[in-house]
Protein backbone atom coordinates (compact mmCIF):
# COMPACT_ATOMS: atom_id res chain seq x y z
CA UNK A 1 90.55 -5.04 43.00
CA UNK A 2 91.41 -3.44 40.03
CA UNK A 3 93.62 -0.93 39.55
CA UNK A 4 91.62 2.51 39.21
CA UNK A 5 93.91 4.78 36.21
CA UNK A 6 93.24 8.69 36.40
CA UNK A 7 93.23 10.21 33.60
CA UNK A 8 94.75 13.80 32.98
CA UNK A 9 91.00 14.67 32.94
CA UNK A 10 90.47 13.60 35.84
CA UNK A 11 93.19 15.09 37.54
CA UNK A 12 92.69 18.57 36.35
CA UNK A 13 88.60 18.17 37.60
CA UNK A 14 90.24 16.85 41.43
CA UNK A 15 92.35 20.05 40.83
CA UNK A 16 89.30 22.30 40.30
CA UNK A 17 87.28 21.26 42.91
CA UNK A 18 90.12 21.69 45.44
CA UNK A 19 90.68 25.28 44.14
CA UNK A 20 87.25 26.01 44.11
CA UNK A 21 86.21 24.90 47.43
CA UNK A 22 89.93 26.53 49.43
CA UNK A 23 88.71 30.07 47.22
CA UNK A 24 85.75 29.50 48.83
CA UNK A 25 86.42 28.95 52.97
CA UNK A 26 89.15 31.65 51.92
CA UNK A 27 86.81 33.89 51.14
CA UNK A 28 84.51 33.02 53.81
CA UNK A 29 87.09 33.55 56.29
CA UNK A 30 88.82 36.64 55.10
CA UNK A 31 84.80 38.12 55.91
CA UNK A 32 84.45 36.20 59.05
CA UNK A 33 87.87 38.41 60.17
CA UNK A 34 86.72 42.00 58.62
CA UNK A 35 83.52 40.98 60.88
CA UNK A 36 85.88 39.68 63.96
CA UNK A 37 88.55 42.14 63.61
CA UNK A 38 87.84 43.41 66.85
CA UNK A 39 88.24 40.62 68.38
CA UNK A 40 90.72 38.59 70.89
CA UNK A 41 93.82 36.72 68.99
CA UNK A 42 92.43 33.10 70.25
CA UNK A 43 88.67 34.08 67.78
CA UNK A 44 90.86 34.85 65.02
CA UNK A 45 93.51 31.77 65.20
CA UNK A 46 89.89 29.48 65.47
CA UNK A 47 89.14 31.47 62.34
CA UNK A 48 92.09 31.00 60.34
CA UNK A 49 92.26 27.26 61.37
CA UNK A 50 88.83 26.73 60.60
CA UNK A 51 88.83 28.16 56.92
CA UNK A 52 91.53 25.44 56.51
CA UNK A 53 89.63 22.53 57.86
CA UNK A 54 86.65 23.67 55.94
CA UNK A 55 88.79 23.66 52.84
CA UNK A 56 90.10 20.22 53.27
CA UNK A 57 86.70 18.90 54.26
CA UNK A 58 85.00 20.95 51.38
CA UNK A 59 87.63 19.65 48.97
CA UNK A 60 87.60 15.95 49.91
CA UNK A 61 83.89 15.53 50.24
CA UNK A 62 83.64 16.98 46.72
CA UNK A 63 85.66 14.94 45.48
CA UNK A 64 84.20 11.73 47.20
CA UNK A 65 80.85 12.64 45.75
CA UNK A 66 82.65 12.78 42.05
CA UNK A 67 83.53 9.07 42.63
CA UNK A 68 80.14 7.38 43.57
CA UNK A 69 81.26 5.86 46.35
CA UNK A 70 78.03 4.12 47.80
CA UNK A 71 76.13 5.86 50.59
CA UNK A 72 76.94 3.37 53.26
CA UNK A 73 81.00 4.60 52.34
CA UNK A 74 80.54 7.73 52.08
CA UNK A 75 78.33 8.32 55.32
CA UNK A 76 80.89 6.97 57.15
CA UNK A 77 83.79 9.22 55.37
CA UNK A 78 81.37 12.00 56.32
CA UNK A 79 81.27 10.97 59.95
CA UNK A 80 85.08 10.48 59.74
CA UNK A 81 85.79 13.48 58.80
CA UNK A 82 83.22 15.42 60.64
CA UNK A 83 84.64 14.44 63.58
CA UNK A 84 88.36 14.36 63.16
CA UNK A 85 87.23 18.38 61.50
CA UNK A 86 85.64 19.50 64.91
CA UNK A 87 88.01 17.75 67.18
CA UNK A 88 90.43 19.23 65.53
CA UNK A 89 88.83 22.90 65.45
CA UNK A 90 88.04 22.26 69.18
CA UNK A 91 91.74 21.46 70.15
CA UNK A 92 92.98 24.55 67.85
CA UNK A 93 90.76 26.70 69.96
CA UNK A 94 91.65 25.66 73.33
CA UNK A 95 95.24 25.84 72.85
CA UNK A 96 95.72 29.16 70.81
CA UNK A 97 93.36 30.86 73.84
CA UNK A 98 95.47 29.53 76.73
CA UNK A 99 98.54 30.48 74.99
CA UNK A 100 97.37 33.93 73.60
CA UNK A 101 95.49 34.84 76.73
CA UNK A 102 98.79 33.66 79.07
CA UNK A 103 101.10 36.13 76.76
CA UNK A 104 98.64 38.58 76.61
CA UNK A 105 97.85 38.94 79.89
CA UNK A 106 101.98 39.14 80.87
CA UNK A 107 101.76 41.69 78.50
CA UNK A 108 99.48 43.91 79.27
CA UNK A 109 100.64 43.66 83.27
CA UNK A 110 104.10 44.73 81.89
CA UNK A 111 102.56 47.38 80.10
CA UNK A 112 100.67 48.79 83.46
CA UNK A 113 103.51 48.79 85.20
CA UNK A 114 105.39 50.43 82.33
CA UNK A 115 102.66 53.25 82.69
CA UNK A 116 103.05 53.20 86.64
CA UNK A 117 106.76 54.26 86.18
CA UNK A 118 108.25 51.50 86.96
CA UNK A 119 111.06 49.29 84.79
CA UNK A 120 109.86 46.13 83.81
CA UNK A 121 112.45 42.90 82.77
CA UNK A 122 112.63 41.19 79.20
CA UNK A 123 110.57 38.33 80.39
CA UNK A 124 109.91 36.37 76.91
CA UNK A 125 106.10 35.28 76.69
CA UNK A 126 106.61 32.75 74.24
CA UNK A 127 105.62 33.46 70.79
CA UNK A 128 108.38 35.52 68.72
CA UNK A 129 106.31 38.32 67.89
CA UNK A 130 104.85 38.67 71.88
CA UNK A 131 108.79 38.56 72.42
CA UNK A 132 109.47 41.56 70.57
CA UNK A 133 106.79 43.37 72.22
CA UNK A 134 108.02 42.28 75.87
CA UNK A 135 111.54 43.33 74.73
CA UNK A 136 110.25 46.59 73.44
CA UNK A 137 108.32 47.76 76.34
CA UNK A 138 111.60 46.85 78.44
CA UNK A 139 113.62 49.17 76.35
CA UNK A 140 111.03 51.73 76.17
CA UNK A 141 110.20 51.24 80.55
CA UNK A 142 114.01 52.49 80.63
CA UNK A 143 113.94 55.59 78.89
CA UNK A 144 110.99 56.43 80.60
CA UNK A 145 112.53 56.10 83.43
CA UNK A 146 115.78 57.91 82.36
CA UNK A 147 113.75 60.69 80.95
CA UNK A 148 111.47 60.68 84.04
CA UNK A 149 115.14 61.10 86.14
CA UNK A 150 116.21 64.08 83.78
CA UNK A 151 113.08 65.49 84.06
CA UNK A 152 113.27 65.81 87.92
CA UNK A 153 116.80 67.01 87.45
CA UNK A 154 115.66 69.58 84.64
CA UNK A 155 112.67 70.61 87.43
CA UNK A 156 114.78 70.97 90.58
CA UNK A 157 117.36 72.97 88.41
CA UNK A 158 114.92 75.18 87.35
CA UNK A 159 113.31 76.09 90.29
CA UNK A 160 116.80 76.44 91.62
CA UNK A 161 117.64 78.97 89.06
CA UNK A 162 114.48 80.83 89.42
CA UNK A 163 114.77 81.39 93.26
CA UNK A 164 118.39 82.14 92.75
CA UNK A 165 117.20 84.84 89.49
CA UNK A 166 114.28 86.20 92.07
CA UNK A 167 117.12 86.88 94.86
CA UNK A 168 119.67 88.70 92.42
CA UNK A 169 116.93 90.61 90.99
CA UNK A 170 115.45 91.53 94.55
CA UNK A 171 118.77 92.66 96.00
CA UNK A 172 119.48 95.22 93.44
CA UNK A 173 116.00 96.46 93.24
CA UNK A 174 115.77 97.04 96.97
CA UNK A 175 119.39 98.97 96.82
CA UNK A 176 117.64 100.98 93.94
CA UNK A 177 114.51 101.63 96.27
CA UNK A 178 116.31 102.41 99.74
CA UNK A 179 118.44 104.65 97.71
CA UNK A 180 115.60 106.55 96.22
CA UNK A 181 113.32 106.83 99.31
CA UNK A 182 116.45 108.19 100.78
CA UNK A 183 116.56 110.87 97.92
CA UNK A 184 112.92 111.45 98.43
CA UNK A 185 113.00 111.82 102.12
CA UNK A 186 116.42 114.37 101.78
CA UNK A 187 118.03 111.78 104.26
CA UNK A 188 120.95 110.93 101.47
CA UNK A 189 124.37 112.37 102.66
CA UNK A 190 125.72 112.50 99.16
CA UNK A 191 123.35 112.57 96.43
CA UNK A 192 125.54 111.89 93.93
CA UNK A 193 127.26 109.21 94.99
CA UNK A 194 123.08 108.08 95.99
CA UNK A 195 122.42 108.49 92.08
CA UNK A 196 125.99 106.51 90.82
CA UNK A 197 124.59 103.84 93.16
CA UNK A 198 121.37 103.34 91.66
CA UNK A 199 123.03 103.61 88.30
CA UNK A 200 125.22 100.94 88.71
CA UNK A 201 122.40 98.85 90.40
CA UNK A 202 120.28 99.53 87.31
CA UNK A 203 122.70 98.46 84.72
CA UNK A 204 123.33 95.21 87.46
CA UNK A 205 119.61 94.62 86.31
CA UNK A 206 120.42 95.37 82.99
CA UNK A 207 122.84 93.01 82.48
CA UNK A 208 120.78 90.07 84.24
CA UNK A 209 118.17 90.63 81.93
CA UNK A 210 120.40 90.92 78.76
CA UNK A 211 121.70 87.60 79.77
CA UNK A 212 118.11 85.91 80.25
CA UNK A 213 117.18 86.89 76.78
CA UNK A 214 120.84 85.85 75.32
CA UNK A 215 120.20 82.74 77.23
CA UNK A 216 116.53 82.06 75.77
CA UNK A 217 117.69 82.41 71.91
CA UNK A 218 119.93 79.90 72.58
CA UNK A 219 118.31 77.48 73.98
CA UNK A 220 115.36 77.73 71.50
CA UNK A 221 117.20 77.86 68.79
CA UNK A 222 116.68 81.45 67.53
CA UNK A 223 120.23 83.02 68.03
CA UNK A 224 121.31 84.01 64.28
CA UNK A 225 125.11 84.17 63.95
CA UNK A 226 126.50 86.48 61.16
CA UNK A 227 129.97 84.52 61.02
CA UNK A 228 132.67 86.17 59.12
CA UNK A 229 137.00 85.84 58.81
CA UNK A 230 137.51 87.32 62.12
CA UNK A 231 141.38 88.07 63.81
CA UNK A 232 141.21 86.56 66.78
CA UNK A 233 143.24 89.28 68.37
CA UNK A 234 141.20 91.74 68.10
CA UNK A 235 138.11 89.80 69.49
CA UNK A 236 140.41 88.81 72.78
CA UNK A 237 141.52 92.55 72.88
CA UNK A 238 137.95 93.82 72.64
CA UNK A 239 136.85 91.14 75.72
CA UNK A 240 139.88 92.93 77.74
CA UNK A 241 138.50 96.25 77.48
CA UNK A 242 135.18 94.88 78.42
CA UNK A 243 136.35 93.85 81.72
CA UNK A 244 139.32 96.05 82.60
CA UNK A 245 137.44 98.43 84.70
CA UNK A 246 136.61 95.53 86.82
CA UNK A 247 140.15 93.81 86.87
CA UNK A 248 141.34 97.40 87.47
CA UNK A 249 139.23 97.44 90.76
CA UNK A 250 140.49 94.52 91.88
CA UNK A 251 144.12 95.22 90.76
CA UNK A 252 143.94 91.88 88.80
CA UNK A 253 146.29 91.92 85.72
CA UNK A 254 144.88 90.04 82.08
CA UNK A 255 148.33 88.87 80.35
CA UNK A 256 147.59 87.52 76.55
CA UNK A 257 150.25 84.93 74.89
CA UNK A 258 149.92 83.44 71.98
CA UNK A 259 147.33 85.14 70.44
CA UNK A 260 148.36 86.16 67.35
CA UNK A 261 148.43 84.88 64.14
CA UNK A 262 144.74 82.90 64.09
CA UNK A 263 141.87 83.69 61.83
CA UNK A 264 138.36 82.46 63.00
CA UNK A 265 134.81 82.11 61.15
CA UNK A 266 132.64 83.41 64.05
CA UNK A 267 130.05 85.77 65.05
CA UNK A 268 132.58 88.81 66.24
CA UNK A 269 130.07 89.98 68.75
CA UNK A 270 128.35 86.23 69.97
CA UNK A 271 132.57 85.56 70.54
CA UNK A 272 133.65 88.35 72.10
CA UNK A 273 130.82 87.96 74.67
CA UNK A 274 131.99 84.18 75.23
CA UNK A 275 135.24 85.24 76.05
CA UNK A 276 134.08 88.26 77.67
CA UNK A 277 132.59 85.90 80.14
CA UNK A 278 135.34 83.90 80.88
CA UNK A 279 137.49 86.70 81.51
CA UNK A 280 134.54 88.31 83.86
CA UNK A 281 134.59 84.71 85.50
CA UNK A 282 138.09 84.84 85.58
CA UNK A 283 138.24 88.45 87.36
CA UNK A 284 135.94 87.50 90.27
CA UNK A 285 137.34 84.73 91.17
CA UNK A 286 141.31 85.69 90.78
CA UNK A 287 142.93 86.69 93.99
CA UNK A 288 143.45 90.66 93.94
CA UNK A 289 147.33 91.61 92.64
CA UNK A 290 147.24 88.57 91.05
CA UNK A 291 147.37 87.97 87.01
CA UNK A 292 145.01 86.15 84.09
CA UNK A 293 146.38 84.50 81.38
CA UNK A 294 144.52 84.16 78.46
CA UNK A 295 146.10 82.12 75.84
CA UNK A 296 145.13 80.53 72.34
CA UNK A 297 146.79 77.40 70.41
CA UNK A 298 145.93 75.51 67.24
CA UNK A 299 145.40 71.59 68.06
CA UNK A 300 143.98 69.37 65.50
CA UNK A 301 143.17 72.06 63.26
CA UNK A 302 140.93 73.65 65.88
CA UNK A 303 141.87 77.10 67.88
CA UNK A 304 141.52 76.70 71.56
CA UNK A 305 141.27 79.40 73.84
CA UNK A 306 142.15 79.13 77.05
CA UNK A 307 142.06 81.46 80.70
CA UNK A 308 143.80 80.81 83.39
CA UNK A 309 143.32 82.49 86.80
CA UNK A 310 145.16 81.94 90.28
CA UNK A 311 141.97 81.35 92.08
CA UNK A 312 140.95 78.18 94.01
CA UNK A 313 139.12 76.08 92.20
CA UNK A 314 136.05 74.27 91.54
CA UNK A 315 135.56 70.21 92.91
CA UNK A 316 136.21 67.57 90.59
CA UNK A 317 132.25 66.67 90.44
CA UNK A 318 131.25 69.94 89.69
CA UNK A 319 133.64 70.78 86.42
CA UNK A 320 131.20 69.09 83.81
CA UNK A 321 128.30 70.72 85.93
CA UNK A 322 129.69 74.68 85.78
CA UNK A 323 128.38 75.85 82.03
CA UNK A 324 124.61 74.52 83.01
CA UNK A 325 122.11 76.99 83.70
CA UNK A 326 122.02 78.20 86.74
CA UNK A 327 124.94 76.41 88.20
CA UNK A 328 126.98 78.61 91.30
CA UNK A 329 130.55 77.87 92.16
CA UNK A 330 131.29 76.95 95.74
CA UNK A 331 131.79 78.72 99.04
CA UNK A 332 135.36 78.95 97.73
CA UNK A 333 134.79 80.54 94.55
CA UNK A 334 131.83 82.85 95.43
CA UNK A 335 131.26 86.78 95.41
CA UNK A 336 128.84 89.04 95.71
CA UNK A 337 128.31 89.54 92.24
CA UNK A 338 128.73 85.65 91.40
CA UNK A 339 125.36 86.32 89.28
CA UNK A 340 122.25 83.96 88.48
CA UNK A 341 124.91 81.28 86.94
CA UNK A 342 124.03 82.55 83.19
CA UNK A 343 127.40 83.86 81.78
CA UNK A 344 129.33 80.27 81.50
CA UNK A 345 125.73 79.13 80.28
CA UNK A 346 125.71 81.72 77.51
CA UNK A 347 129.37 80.76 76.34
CA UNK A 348 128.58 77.00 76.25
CA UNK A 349 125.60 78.42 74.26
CA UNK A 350 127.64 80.54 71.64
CA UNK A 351 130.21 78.64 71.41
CA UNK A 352 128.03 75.38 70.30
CA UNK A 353 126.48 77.25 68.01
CA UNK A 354 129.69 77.49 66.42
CA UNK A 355 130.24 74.23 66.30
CA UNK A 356 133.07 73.55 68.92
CA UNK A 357 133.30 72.82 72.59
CA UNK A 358 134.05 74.63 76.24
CA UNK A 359 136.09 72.68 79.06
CA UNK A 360 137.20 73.28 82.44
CA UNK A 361 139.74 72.07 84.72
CA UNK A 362 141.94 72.38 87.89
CA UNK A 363 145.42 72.89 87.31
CA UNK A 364 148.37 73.74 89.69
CA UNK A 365 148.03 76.80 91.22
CA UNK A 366 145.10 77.71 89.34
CA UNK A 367 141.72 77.20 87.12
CA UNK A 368 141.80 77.23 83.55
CA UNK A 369 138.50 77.23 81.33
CA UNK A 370 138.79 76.83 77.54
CA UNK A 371 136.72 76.72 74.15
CA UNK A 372 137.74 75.33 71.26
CA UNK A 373 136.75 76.50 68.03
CA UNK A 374 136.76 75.81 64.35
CA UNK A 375 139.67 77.15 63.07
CA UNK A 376 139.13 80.26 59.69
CA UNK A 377 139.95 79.82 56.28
């Protein structure tokens, strides 16, 4: 047989055909997919794998034709090719749908169960892109769950803190009522000390509702500190005065040391209501005759300040629990006038806002809380 030569010609006419008739099941296909997109992975595999047969098939039969092979050849190329084309398309089809619709299916039973609530494994499905799916919804079937857990927490806190807000707020109102129908009836012994009663009891009510609107700003957001080069001397000595009526009642002593000598950037008022409270805390809980310390020191160019009472205590488990709102102390550290569990909420608050930290711990013979601050210019 001789030897057939192709010519540069030819070469660049088997070269045009080939392009012409791939542009072609190309195109075909990209339109059978707009028309398909809809539908299941395994239809649009079959697609893509039958725009390539048909551009093979298109191609080579094209190019047959240009070489007049005789009809008896080239039926039987066509039958050849035919067949091998729609076994082939058959086989494609079979196997990308039991693949796809085995993946698929794990998948979309992980993602029920995702939407049940429950946490699902990182079972691999196969195919590297189903992986990173199945690995996804794993990750995201855990935060679910650990937001679903905070959640609860979040919930039984709050309706902790509002049956423990609607019991302070009903025991000073029905003092404030008793008291008045007792004024009203002309059954009070001693209407004045009647009317000092239901002052104090009104500015009890006051003060709970002062700290439920401190509280909300922070925790939306909206508190707006006006910081300034503040001594922090005379913030501690304004806190003092704040509370010495009620250390004086309890004949509790507050005893400052080092103190002097530190310059803050804060928000005089926002700080000297954080340390306010943690002096008030400090008061209640501090055995009567006894002393608080309050006492500041500069560590790693930060100010902490710290008070220290003689009182008993508060369990290991519950020191990074005690600045959460509407947290109480235990049998062993509550009063009467223990409160809603806002004021170590509020100075977490305030003092985050400035940018540093609160702490709490049990020390010998005593229970120190501290914040640490940013230290001033």
């Amino acid at each position: 047989m001789d030897e057939i030569m192709l010519t540069p010609a030819a070469l660049l006419q088997i070269a045009l055909t080939t392009l012409g008739c791939t542009a072609v099941a190309m195109a075909l296909a990209l339109a059978a997919l707009r028309l398909n997109r809809r539908g299941s992975i395994a239809s649009q595999f079959t697609i893509v794998v039958a725009a390539a047969i048909l551009a093979i098939v298109a191609s080579t039969v094209a190019i047959v034709a240009e070489m007049f092979f005789s009809s008896h050849d080239l039926a039987v190329f066509l039958w050849v090719i035919g067949m091998s084309s729609i076994v082939s398309l058959t086989a494609a089809w079979l196997i990308v749908r039991r693949t796809a619709r085995a993946s698929t299916a794990a998948l979309v039973e992980k993602a029920q169960r995702v939407g049940d609530g429950a946490v699902v494994d990182d079972a691999r499905p196969g195919w590297r892109e189903f992986d990173e799916v199945s690995a996804q919804l794993a990750e995201t079937s855990e935060r679910l769950a650990a937001a679903r857990d905070e959640i609860a927490a979040l919930d039984s806190s709050r309706r902790q803190f509002f049956a423990w807000i609607s019991h302070d707020l009903r025991t000073p109102l029905a003092g404030i009522r008793a008291m008045t129908e007792a004024l009203e009836d002309g059954i009070a012994t001693d209407p004045a000390e009647a009317t000092r009663v239901i002052r104090a009891k009104v500015d009890t009510v006051s003060r709970m509702v002062d700290d439920l609107f401190q509280l909300s700003k922070l925790e939306t957001g909206t508190l707006e500190l006006r910081p300034e080069a503040v001594v922090l001397l005379d913030i501690v000595s304004d806190a003092v005065v704040d509370v010495s009526a009620e250390a004086a009642e309890r004949g509790v002593r507050v005893v400052q040391r080092g103190i002097d000598g530190h310059l803050l950037w804060a928000d005089p008022r926002e700080l000297t209501r954080a340390i306010g409270n943690l002096l008030a805390n400090g008061v209640r809980h501090a055995p009567s005759g006894s002393e608080i310390l309050v006492e500041a020191h500069t560590r790693d160019e930060r100010i902490v300040v710290s008070v220290l009472d003689h009182g008993s205590g508060v369990a290991s488990e519950d020191l990074g629990r005690m600045f959460d709102v509407g947290w109480r102390a235990n049998e062993a550290r509550s009063t009467e006038s223990a409160g809603a569990g806002l004021g170590l909420a509020i100075v977490r608050g305030i003092v985050e806002a400035h940018g540093g930290e609160v702490g709490a711990e049990n020390v010998p013979g005593g229970f120190r809380m501290s914040l640490t601050l940013p230290a001033g210019a």
